[in-house]
N, C-alpha and C. Protein backbone atom coordinates (compact mmCIF):
# COMPACT_ATOMS: atom_id res chain seq x y z
N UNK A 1 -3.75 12.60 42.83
CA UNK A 1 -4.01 11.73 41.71
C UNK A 1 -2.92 11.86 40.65
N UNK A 2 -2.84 13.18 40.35
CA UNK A 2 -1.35 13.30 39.21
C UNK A 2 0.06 12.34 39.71
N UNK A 3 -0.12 13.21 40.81
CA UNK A 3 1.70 12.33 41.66
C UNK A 3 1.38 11.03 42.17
N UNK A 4 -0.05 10.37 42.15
CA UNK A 4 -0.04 9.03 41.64
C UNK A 4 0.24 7.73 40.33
N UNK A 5 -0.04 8.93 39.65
CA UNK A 5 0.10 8.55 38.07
C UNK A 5 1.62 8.34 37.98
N UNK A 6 2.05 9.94 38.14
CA UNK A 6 3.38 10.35 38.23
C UNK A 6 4.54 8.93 38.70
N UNK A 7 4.29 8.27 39.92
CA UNK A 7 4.78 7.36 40.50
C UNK A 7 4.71 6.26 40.01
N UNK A 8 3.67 6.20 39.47
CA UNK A 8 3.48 4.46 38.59
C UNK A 8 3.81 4.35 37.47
N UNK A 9 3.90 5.94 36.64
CA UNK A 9 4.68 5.91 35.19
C UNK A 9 6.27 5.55 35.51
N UNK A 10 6.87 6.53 37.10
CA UNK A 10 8.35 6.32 37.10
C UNK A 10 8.75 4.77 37.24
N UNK A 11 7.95 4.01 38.09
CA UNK A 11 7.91 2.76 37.87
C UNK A 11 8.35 2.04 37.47
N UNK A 12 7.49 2.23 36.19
CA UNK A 12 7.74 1.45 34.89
C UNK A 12 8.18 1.98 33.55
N UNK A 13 9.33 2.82 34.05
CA UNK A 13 9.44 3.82 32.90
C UNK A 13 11.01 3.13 31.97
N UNK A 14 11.44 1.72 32.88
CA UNK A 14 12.84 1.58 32.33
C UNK A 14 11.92 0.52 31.00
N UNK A 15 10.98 -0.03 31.51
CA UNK A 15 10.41 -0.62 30.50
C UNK A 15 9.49 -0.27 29.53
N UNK A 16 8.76 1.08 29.94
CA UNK A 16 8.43 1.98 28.66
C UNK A 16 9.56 2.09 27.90
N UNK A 17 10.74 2.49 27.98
CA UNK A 17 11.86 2.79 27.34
C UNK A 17 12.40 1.95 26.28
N UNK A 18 12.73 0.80 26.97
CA UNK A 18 12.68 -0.78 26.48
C UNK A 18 12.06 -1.06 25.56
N UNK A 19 10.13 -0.96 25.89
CA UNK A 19 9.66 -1.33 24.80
C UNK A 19 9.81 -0.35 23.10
N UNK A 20 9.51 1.18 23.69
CA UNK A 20 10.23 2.12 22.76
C UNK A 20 11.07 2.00 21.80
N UNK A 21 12.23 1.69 22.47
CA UNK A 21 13.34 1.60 21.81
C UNK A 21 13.12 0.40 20.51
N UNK A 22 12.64 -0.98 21.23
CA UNK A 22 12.62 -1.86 20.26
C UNK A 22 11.56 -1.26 19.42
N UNK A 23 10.37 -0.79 18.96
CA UNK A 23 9.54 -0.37 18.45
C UNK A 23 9.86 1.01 17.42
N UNK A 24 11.18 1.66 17.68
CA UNK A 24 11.66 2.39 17.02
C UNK A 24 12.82 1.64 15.69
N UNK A 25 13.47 0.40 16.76
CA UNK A 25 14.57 -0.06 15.67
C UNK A 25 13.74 -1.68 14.99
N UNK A 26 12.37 -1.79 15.21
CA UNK A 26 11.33 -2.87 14.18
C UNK A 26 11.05 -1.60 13.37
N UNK A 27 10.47 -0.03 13.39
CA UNK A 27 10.29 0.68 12.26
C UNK A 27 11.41 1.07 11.18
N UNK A 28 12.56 0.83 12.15
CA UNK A 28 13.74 1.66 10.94
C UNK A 28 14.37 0.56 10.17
N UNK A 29 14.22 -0.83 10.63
CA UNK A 29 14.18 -1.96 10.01
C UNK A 29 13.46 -2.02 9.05
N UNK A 30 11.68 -2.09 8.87
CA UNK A 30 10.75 -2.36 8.48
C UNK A 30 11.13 -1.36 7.36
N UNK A 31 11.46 0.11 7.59
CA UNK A 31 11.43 1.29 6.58
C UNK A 31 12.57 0.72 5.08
N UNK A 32 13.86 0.77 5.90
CA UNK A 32 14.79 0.20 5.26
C UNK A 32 14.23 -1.03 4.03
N UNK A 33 13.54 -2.09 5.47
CA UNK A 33 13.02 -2.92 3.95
C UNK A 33 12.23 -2.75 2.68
N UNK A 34 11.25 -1.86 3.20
CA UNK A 34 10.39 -1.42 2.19
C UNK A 34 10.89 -0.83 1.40
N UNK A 35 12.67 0.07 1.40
CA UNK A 35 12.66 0.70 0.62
C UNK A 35 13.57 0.24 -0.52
N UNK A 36 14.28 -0.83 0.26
CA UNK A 36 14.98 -1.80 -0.47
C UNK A 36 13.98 -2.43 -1.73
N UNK A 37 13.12 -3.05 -1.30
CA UNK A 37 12.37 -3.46 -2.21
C UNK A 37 11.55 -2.72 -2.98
N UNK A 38 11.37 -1.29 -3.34
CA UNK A 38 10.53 -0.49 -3.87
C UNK A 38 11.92 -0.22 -4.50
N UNK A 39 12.98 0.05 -4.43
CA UNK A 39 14.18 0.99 -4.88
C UNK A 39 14.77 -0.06 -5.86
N UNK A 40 14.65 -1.47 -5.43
CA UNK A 40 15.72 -2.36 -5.68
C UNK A 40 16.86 -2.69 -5.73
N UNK A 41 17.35 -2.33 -4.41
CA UNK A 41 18.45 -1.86 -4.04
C UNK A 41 19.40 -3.50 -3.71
N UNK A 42 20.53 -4.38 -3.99
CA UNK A 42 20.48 -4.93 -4.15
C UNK A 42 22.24 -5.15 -2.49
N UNK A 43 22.42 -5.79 -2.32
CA UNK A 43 23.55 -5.80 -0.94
C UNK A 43 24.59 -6.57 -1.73
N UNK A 44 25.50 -5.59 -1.47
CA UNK A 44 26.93 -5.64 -2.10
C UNK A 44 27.82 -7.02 -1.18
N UNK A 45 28.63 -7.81 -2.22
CA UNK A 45 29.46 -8.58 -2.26
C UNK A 45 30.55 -8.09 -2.27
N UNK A 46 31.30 -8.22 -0.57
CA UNK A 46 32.77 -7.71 -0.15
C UNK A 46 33.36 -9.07 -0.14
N UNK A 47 34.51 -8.61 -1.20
CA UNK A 47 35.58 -9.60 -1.22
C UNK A 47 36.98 -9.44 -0.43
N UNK A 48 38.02 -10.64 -0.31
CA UNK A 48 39.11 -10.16 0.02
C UNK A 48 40.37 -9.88 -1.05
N UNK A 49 40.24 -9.15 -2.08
CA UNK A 49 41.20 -9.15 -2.89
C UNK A 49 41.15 -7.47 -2.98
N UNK A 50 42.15 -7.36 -3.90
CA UNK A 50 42.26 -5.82 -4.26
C UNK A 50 41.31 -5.20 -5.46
N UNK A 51 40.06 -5.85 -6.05
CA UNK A 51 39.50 -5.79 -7.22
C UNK A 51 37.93 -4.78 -6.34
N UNK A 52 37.97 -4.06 -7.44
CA UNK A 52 36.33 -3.39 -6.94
C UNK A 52 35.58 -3.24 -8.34
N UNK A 53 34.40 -4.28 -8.22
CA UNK A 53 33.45 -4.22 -9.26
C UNK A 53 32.27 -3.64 -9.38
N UNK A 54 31.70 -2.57 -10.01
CA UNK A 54 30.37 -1.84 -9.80
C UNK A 54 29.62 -1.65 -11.07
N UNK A 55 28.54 -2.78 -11.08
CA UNK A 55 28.08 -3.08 -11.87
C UNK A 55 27.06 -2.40 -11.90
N UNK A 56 26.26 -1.33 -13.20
CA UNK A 56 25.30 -0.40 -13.26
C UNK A 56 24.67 -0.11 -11.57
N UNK A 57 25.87 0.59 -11.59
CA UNK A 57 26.22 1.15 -9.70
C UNK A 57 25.09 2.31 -10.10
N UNK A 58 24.28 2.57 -9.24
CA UNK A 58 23.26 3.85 -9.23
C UNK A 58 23.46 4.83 -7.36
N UNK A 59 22.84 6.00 -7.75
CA UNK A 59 23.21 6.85 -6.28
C UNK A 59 22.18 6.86 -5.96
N UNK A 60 21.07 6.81 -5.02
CA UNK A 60 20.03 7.07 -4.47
C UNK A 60 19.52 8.14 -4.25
N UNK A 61 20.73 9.23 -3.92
CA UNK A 61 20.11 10.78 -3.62
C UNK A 61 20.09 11.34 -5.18
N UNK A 62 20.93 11.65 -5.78
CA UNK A 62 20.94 11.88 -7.20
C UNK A 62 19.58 11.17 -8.04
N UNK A 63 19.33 9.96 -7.95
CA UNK A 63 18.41 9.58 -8.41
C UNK A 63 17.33 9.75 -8.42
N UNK A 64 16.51 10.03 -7.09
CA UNK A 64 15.80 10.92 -6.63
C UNK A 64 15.42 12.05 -7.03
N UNK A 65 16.47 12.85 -7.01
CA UNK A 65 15.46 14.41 -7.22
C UNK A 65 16.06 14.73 -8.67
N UNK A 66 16.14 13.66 -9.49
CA UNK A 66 16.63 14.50 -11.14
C UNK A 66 15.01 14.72 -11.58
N UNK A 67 14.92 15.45 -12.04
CA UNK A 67 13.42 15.56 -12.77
C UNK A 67 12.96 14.81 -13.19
N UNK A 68 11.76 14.86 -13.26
CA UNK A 68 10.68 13.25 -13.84
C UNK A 68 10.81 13.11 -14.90
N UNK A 69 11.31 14.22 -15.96
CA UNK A 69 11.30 13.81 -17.56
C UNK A 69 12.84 13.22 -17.36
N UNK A 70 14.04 13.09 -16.33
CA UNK A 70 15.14 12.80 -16.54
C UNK A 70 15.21 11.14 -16.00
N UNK A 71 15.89 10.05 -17.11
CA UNK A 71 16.32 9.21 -16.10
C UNK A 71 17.71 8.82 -16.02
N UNK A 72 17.89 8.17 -14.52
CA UNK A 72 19.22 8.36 -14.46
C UNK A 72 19.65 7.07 -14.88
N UNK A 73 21.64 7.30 -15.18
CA UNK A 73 21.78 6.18 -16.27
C UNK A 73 22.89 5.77 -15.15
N UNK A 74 22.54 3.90 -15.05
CA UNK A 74 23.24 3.56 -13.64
C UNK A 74 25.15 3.40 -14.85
N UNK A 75 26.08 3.38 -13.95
CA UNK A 75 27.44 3.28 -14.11
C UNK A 75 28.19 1.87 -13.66
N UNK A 76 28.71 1.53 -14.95
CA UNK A 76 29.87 0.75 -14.25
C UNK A 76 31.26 0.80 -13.84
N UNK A 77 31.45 0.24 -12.88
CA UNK A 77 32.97 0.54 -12.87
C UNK A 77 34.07 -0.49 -12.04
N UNK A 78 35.50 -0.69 -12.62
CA UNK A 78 36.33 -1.93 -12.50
C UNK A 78 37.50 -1.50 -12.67
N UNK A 79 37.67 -1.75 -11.11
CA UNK A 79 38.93 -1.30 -10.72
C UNK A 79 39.85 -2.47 -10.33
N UNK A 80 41.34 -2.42 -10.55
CA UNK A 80 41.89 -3.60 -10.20
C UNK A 80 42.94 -3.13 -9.79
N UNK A 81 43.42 -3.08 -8.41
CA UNK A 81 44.71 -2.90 -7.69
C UNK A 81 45.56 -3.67 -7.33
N UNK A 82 46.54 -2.99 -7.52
CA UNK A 82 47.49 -4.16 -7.30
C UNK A 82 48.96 -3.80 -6.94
């Protein structure tokens, strides 16, 4: 009975895998979003010029663990190369 089981799991095991896999990268998707939207994390505008603009730019890990009486103060910054 086991090495029956055994045989019908190997089976179908490229498609256990399959489904897995997608079910791992819908959670790390799903996570990401949620945290985007709880964080407000906002997706950066890459240009083609030499200019880098960072408008009350904030760090996520830093932000995080400063103490609860601390808040953190986002940064700007404007760079222009040339």
């Amino acid at each position: 009975m086991l090495q029956e089981t055994k045989e019908k799991i190997a089976a179908i095991y490229k498609e256990i895998s399959t489904f897995a896999e997608t079910i791992a990268w819908l959670d790390l998707y799903s996570s990401h979003a949620l945290l985007v939207k709880e964080k407000k994390f906002i997706k950066p505008e890459l240009l083609k010029n030499s200019h880098l603009t960072i408008i009350e730019g904030r760090h996520p890990v830093i932000e995080e663990y400063l103490p609860r009486d601390q808040q953190f103060i986002p940064n700007s910054l404007f760079l222009n190369v040339e």
